[in-house]
PDB file of N, CA and C in Angstrom:
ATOM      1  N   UNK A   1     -15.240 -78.509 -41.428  1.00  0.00           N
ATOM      2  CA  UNK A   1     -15.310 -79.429 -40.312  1.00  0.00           C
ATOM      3  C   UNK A   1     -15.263 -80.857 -40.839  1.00  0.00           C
ATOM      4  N   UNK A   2     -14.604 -81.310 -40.446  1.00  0.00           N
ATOM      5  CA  UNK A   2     -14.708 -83.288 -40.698  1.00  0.00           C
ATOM      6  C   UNK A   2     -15.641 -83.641 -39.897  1.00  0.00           C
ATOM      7  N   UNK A   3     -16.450 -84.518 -41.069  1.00  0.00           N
ATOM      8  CA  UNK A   3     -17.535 -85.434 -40.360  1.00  0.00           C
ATOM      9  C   UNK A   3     -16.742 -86.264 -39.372  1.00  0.00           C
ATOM     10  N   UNK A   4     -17.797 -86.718 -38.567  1.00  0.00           N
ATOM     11  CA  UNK A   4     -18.018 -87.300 -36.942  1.00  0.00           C
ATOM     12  C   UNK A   4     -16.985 -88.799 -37.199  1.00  0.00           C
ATOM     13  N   UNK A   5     -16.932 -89.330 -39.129  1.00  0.00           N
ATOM     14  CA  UNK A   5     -16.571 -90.618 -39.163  1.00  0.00           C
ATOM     15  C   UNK A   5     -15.142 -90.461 -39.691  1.00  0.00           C
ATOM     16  N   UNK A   6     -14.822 -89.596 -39.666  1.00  0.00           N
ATOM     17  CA  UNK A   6     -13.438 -89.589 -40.166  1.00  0.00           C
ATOM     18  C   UNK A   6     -12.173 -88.618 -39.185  1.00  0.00           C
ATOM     19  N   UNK A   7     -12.895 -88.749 -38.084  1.00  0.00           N
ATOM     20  CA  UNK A   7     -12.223 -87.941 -36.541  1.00  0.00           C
ATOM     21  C   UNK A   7     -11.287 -89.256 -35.908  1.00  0.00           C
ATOM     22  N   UNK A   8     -10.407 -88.696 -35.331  1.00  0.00           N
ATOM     23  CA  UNK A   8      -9.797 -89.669 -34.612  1.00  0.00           C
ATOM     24  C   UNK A   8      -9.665 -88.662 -32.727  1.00  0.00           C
ATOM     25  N   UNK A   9     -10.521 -89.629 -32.227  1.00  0.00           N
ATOM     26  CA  UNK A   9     -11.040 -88.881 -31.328  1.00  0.00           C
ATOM     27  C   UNK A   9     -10.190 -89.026 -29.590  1.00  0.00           C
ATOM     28  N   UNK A  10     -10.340 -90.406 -28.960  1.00  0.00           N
ATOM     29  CA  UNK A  10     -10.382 -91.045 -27.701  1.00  0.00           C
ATOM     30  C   UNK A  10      -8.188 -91.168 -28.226  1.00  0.00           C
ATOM     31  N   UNK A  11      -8.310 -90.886 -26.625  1.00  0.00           N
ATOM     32  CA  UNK A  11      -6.427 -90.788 -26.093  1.00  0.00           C
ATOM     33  C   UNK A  11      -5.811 -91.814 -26.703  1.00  0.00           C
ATOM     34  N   UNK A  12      -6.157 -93.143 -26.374  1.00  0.00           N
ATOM     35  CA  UNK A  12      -5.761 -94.277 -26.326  1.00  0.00           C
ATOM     36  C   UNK A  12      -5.030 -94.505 -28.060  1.00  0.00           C
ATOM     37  N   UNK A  13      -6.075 -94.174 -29.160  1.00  0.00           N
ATOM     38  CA  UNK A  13      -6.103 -93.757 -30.490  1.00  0.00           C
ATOM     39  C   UNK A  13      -4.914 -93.404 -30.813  1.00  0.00           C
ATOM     40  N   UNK A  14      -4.880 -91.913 -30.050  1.00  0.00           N
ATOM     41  CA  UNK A  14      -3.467 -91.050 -30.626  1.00  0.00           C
ATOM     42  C   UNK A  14      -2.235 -91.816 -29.801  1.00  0.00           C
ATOM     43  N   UNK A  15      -2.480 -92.204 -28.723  1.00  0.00           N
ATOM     44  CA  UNK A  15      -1.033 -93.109 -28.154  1.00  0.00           C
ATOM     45  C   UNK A  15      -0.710 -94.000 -29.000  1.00  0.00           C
ATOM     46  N   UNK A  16      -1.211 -94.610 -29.261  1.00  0.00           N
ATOM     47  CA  UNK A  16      -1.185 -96.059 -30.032  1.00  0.00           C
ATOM     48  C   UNK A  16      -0.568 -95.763 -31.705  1.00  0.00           C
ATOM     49  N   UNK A  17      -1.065 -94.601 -32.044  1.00  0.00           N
ATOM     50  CA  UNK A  17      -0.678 -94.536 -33.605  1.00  0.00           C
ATOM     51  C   UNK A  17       1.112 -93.417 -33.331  1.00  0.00           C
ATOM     52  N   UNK A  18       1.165 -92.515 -32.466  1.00  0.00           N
ATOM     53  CA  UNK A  18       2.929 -92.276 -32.083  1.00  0.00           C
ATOM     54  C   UNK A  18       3.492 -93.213 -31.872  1.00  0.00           C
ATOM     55  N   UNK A  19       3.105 -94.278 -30.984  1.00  0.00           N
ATOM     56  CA  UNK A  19       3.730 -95.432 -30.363  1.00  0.00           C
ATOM     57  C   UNK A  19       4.377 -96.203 -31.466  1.00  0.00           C
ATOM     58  N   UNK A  20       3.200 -96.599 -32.163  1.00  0.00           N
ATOM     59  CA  UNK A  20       3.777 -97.403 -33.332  1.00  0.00           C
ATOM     60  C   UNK A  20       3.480 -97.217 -34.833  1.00  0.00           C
ATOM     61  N   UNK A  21       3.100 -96.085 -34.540  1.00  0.00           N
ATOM     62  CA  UNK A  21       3.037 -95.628 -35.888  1.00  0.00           C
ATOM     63  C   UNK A  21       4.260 -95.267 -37.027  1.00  0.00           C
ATOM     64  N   UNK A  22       4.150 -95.276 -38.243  1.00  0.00           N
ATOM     65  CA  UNK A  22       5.637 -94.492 -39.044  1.00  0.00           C
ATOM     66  C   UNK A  22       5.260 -93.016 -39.249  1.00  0.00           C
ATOM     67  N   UNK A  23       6.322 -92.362 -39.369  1.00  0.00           N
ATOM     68  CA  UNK A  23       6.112 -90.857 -39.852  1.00  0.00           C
ATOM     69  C   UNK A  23       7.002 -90.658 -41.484  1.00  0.00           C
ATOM     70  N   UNK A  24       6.166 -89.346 -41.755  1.00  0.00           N
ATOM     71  CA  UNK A  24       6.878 -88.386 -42.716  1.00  0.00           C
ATOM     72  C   UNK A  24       6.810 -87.190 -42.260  1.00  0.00           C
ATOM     73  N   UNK A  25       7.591 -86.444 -42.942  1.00  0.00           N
ATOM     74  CA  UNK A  25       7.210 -85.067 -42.530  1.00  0.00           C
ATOM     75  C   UNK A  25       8.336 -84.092 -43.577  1.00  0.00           C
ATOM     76  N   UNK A  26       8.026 -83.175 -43.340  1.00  0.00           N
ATOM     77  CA  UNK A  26       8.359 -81.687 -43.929  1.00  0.00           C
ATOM     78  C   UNK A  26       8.908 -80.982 -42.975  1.00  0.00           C
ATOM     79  N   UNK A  27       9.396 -79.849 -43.166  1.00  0.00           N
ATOM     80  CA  UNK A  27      10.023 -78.884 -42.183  1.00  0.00           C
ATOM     81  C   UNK A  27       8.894 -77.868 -41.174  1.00  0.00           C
ATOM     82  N   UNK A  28       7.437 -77.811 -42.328  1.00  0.00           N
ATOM     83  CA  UNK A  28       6.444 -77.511 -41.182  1.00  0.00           C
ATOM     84  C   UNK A  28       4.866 -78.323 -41.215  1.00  0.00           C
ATOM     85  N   UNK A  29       5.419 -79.524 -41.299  1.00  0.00           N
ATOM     86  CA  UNK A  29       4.207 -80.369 -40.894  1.00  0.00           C
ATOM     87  C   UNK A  29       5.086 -81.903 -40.653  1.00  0.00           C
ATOM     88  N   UNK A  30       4.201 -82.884 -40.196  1.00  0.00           N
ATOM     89  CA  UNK A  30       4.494 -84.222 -39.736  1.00  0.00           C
ATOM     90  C   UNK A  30       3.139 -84.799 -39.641  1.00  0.00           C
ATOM     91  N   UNK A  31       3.152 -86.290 -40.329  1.00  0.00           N
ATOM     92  CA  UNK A  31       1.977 -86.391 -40.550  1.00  0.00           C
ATOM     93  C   UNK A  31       2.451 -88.264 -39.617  1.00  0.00           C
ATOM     94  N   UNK A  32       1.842 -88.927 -39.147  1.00  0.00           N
ATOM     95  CA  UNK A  32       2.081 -90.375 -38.348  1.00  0.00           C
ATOM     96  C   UNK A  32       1.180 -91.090 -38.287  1.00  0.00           C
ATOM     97  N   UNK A  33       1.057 -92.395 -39.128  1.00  0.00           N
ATOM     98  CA  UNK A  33       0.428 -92.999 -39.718  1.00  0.00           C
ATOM     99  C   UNK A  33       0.331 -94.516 -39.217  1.00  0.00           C
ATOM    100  N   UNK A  34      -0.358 -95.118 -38.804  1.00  0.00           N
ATOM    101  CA  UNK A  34      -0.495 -96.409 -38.939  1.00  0.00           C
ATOM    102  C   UNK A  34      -1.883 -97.157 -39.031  1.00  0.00           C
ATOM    103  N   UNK A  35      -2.078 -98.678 -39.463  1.00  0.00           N
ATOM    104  CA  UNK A  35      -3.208 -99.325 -39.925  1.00  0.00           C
ATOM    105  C   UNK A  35      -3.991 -99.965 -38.948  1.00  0.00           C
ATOM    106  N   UNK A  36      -5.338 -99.848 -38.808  1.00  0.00           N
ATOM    107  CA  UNK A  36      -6.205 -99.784 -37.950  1.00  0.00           C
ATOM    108  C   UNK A  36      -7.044-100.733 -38.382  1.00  0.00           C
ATOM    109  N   UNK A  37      -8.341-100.808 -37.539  1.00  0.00           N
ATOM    110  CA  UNK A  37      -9.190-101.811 -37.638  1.00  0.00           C
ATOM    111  C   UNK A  37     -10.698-100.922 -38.421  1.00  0.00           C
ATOM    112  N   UNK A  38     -10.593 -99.877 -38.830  1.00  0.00           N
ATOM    113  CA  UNK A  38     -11.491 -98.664 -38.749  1.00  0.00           C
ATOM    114  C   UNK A  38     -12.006 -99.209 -40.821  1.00  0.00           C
ATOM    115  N   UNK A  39     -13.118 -98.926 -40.954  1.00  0.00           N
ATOM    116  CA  UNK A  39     -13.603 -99.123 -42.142  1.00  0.00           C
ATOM    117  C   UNK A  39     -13.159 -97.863 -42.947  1.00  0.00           C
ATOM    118  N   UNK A  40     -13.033 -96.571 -42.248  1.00  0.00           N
ATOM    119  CA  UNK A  40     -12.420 -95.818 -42.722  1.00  0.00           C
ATOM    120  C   UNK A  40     -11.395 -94.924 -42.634  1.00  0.00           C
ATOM    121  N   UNK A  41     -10.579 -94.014 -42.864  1.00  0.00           N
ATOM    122  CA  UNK A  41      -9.415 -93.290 -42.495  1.00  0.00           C
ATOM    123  C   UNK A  41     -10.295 -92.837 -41.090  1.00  0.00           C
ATOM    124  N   UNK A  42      -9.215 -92.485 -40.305  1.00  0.00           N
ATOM    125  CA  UNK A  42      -9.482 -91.649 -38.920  1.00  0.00           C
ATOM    126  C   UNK A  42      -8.231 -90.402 -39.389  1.00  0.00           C
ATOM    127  N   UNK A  43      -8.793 -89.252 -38.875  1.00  0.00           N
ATOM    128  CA  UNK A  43      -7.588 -88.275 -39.110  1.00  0.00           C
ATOM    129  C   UNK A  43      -7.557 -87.585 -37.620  1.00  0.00           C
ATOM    130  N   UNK A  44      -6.676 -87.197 -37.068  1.00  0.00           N
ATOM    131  CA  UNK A  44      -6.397 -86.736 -35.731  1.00  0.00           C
ATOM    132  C   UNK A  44      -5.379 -85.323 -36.091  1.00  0.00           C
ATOM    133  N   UNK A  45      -5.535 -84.036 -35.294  1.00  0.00           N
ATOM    134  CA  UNK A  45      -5.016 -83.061 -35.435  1.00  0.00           C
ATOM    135  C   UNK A  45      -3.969 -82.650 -34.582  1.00  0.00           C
ATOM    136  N   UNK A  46      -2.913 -82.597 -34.129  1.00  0.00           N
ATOM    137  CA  UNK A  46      -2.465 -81.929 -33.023  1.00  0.00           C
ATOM    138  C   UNK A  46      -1.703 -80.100 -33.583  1.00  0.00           C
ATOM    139  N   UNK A  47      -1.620 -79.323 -32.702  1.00  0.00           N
ATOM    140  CA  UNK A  47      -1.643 -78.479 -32.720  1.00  0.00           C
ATOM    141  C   UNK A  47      -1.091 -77.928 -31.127  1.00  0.00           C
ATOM    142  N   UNK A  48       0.571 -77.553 -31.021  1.00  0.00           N
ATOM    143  CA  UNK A  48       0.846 -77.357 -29.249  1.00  0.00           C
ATOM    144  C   UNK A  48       0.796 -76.296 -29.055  1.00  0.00           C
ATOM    145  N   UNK A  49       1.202 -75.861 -28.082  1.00  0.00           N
ATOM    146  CA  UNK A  49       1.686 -74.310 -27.734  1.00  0.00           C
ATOM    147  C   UNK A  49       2.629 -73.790 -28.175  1.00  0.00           C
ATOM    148  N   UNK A  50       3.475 -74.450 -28.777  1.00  0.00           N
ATOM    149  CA  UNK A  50       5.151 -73.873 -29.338  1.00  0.00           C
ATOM    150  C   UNK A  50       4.264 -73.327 -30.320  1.00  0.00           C
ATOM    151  N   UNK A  51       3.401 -73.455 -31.171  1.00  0.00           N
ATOM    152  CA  UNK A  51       2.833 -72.477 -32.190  1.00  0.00           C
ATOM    153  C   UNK A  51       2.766 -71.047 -31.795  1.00  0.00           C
ATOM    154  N   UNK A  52       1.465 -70.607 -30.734  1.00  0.00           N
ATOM    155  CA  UNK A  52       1.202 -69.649 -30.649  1.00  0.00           C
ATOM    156  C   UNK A  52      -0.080 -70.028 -29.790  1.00  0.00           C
ATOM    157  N   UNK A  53      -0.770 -68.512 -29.197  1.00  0.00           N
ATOM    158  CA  UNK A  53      -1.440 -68.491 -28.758  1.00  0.00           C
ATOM    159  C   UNK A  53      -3.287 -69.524 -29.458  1.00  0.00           C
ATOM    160  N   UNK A  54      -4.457 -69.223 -28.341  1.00  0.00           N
ATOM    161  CA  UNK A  54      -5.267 -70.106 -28.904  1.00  0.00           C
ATOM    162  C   UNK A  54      -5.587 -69.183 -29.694  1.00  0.00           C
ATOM    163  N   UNK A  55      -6.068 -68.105 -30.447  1.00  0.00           N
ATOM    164  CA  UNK A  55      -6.626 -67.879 -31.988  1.00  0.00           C
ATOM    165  C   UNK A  55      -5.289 -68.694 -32.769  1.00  0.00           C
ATOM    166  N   UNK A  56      -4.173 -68.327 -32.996  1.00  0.00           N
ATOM    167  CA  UNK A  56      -3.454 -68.904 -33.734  1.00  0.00           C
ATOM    168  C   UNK A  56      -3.278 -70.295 -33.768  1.00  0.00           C
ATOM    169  N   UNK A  57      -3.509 -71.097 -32.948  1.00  0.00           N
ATOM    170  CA  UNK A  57      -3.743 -72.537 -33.073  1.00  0.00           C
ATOM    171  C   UNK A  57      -4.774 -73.163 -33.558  1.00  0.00           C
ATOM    172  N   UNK A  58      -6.178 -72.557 -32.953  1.00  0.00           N
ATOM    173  CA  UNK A  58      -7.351 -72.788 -33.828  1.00  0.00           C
ATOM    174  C   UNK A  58      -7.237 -72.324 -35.536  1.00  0.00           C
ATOM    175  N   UNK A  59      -6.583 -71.243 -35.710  1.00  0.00           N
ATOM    176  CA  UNK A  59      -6.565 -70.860 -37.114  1.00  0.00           C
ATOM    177  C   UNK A  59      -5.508 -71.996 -38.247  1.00  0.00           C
ATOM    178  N   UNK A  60      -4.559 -72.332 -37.414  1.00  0.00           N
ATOM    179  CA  UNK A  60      -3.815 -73.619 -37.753  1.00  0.00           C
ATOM    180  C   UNK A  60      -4.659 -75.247 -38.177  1.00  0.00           C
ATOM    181  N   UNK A  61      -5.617 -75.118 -36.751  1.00  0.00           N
ATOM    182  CA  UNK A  61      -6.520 -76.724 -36.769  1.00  0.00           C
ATOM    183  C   UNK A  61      -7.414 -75.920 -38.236  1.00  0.00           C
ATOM    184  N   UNK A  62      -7.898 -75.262 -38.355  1.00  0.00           N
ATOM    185  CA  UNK A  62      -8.633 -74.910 -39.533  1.00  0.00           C
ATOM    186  C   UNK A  62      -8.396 -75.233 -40.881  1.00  0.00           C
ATOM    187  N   UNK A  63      -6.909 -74.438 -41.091  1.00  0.00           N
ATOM    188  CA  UNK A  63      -6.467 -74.752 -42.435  1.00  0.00           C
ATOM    189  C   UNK A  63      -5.887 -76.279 -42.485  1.00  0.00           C
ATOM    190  N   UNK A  64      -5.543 -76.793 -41.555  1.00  0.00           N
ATOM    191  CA  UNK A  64      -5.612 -77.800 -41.522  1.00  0.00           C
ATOM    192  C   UNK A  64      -6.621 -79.267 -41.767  1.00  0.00           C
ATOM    193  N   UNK A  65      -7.762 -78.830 -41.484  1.00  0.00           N
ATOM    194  CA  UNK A  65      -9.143 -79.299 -41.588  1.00  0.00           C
ATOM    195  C   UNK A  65      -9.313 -79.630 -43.229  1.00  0.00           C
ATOM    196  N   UNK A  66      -9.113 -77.952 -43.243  1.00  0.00           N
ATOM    197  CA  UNK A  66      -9.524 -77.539 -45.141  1.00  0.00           C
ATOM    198  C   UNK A  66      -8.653 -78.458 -46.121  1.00  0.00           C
ATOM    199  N   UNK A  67      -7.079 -78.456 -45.462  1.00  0.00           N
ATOM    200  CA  UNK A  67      -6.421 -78.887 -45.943  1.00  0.00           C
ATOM    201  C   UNK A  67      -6.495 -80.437 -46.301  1.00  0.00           C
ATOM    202  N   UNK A  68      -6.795 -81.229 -45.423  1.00  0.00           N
ATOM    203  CA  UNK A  68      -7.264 -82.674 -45.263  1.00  0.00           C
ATOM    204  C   UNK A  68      -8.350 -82.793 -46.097  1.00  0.00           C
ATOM    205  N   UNK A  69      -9.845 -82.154 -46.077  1.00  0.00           N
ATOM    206  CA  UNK A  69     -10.977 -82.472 -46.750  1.00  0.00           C
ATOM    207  C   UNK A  69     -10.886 -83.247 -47.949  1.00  0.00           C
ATOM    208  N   UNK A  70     -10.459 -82.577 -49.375  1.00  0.00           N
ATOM    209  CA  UNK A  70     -10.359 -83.096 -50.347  1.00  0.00           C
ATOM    210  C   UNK A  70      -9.431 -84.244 -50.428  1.00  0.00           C
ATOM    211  N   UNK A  71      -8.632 -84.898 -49.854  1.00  0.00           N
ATOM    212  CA  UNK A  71      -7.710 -85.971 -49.727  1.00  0.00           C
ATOM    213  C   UNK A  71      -8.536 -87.213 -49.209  1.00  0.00           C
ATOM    214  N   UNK A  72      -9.485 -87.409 -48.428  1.00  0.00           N
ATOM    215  CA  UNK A  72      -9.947 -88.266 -47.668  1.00  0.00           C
ATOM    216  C   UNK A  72     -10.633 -88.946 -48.318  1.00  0.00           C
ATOM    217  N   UNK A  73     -11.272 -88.886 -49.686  1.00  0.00           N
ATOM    218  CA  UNK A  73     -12.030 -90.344 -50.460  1.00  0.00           C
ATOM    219  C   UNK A  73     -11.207 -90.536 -51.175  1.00  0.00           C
ATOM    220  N   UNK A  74      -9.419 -90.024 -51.504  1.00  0.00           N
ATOM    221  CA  UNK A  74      -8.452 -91.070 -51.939  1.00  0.00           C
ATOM    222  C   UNK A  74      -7.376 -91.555 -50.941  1.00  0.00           C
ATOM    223  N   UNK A  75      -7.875 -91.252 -49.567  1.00  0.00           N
ATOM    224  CA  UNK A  75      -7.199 -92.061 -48.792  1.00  0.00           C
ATOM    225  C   UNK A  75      -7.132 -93.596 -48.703  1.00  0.00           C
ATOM    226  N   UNK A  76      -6.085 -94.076 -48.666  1.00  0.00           N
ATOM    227  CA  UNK A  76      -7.089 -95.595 -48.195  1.00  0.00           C
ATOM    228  C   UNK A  76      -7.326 -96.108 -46.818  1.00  0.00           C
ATOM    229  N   UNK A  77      -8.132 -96.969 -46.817  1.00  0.00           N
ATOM    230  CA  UNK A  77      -8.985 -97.266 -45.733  1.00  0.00           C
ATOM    231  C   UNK A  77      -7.996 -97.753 -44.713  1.00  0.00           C
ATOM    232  N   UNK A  78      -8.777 -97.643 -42.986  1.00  0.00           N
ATOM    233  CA  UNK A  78      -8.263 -98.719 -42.265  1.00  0.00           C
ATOM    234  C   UNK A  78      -6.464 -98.502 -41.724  1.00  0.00           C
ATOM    235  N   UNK A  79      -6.561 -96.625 -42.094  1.00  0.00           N
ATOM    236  CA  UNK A  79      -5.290 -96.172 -41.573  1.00  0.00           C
ATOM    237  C   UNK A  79      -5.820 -95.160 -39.786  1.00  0.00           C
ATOM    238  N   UNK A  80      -5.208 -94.931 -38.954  1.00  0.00           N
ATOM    239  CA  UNK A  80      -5.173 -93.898 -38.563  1.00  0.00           C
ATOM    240  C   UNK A  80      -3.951 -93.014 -38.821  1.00  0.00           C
ATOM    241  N   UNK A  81      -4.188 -91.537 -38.598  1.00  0.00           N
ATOM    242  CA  UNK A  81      -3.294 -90.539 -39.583  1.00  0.00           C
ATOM    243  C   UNK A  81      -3.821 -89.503 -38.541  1.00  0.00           C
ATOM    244  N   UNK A  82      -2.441 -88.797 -37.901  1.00  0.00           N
ATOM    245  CA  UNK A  82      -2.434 -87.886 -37.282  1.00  0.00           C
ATOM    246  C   UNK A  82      -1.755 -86.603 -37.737  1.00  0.00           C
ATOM    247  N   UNK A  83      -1.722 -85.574 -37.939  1.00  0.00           N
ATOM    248  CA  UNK A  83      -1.128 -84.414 -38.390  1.00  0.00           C
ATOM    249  C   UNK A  83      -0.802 -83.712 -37.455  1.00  0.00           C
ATOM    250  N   UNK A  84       0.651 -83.482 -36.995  1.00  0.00           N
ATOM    251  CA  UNK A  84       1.413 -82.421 -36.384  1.00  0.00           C
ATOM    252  C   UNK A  84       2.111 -81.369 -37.247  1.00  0.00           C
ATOM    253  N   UNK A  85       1.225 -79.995 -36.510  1.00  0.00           N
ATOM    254  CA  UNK A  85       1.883 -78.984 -36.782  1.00  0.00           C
ATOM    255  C   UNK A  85       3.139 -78.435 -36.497  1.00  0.00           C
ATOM    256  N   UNK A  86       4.264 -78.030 -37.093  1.00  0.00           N
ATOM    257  CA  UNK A  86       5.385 -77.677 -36.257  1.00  0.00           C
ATOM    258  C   UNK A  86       5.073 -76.217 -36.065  1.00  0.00           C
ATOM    259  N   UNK A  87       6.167 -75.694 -35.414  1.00  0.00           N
ATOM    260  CA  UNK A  87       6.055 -73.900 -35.136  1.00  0.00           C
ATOM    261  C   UNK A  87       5.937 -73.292 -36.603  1.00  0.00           C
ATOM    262  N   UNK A  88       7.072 -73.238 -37.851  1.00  0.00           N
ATOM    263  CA  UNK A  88       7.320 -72.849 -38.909  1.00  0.00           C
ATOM    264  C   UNK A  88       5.765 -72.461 -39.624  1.00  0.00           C
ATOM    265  N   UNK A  89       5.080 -73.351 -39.585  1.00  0.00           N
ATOM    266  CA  UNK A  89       3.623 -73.559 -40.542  1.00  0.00           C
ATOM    267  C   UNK A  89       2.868 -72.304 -40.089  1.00  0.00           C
ATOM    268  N   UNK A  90       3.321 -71.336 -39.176  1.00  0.00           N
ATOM    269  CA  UNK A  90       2.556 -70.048 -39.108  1.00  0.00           C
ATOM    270  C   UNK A  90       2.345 -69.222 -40.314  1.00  0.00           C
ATOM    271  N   UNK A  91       3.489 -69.537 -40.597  1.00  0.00           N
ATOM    272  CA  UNK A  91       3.779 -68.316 -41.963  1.00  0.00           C
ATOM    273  C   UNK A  91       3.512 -68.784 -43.197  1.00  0.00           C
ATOM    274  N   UNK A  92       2.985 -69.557 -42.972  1.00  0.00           N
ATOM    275  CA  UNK A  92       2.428 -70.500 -44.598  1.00  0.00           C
ATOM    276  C   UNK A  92       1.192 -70.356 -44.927  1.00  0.00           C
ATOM    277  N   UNK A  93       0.543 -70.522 -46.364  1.00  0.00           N
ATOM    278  CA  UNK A  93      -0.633 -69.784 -46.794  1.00  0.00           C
ATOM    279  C   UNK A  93      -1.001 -71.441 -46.974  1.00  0.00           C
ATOM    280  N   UNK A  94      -2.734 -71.537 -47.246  1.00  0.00           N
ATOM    281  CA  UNK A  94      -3.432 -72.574 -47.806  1.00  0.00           C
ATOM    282  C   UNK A  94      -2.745 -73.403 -48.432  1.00  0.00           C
ATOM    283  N   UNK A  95      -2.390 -72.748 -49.290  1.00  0.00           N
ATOM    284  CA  UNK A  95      -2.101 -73.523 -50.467  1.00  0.00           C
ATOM    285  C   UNK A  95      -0.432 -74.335 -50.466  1.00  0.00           C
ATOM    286  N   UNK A  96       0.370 -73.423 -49.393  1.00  0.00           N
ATOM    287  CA  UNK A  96       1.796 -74.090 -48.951  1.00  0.00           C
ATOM    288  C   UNK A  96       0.737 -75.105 -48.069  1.00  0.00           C
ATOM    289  N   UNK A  97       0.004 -74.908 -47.582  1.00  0.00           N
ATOM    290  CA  UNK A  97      -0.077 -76.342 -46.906  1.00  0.00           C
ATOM    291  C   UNK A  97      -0.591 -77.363 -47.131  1.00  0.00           C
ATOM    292  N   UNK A  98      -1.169 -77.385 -48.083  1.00  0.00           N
ATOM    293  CA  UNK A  98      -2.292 -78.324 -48.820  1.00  0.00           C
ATOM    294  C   UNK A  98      -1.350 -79.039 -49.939  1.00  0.00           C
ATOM    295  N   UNK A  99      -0.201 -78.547 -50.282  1.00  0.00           N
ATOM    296  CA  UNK A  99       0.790 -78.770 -51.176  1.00  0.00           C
ATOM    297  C   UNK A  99       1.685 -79.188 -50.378  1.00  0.00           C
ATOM    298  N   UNK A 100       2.097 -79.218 -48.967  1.00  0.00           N
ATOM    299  CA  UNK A 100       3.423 -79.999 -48.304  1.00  0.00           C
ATOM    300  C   UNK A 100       2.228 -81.246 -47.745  1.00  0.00           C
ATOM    301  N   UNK A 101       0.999 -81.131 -47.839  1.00  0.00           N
ATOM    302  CA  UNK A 101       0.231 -81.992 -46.851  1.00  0.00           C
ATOM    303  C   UNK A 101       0.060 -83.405 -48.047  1.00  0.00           C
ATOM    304  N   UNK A 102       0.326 -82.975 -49.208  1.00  0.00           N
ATOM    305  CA  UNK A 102      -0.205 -83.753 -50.543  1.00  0.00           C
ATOM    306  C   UNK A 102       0.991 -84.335 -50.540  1.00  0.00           C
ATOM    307  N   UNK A 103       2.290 -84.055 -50.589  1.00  0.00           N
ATOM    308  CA  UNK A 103       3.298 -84.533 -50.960  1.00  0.00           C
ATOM    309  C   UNK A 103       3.896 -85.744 -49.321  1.00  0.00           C
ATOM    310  N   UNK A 104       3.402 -85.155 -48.079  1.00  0.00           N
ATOM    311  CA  UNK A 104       3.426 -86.310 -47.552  1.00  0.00           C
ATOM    312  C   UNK A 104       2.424 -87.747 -47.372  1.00  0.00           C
ATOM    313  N   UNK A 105       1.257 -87.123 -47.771  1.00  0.00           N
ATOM    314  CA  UNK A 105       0.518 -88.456 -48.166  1.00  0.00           C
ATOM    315  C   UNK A 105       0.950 -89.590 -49.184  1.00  0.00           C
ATOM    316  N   UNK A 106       1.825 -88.662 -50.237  1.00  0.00           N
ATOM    317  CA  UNK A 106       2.136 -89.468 -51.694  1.00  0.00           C
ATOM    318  C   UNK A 106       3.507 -90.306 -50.868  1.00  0.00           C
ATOM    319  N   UNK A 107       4.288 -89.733 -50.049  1.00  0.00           N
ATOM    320  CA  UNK A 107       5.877 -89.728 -49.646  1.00  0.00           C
ATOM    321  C   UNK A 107       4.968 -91.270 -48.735  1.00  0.00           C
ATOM    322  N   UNK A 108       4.344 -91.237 -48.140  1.00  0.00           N
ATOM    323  CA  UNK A 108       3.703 -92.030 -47.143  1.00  0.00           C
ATOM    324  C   UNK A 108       3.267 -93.030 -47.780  1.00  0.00           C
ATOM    325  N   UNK A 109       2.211 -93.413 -48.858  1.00  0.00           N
ATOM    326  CA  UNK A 109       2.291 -94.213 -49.859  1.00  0.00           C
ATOM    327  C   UNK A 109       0.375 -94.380 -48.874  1.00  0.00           C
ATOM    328  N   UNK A 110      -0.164 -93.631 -48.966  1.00  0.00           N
ATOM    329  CA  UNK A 110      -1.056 -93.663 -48.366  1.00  0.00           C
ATOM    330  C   UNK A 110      -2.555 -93.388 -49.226  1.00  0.00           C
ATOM    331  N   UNK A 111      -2.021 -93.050 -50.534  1.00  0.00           N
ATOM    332  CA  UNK A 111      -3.181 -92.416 -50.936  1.00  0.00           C
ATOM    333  C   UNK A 111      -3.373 -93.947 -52.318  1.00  0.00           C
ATOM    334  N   UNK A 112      -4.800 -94.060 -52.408  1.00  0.00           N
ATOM    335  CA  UNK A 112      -5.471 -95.292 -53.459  1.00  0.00           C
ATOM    336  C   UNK A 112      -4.949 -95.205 -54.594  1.00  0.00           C
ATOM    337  N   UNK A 113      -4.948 -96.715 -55.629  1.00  0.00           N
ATOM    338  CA  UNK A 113      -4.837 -96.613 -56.585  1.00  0.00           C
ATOM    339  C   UNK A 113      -5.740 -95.965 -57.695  1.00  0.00           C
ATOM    340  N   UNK A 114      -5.847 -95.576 -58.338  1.00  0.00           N
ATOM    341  CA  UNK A 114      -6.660 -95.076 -58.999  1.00  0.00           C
ATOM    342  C   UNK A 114      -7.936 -95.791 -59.541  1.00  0.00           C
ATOM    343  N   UNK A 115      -7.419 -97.347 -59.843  1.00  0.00           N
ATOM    344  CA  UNK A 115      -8.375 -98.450 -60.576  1.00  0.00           C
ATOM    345  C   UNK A 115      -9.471 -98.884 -59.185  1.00  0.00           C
ATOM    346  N   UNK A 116      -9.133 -98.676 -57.916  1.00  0.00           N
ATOM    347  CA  UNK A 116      -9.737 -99.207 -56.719  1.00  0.00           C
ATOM    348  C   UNK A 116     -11.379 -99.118 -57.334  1.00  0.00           C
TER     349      UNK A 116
END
């Protein structure tokens, strides 16, 4: 579960970061990014119906969750960052996703310098 401070929660949030946010993406993920007023990353999940039913969508927001955790104290600050699932990402294990999810953070230019 992501703590309460690193949720991106209220509508207005997720309009605002599609609206004008930039994207990357992969063939089964999309991640849409833009810079905020927030002291820290906000991460937002979406997850539609073109997936699958609700166990299979919740099981999606999950590995998804897992997937995000370890990334978020080399995020840098003061982004919001939304993650769309496409249909494809059913058939993908942890570790395909934690590995297409890494390579769009890097593709995104989103993740800290090391010396920070």
């Amino acid at each position: 579960m992501l703590k309460r401070e690193y949720r991106l929660k209220k509508r207005y949030q997720f309009n605002y970061t599609y609206s004008h946010g930039q994207t990357q993406g992969t063939k089964n993920l999309l991640i849409c990014y833009t810079p905020s007023n927030n002291k820290c990353i906000k991460v937002g999940l979406s997850v539609t119906k073109k997936i699958g039913g609700a166990v299979t969508r919740n099981r999606i927001k999950r590995l998804l969750r897992v997937a995000i955790t370890p990334h978020l104290l080399h995020l840098k600050n003061n982004y919001n960052l939304i993650i769309v699932a496409r249909p494809s990402i059913v058939d993908l294990s942890l570790q395909d996703i934690e590995s297409e999810l890494a390579y769009c953070i890097n593709k995104a230019g989103l993740k800290r310098e090391e010396g920070f």
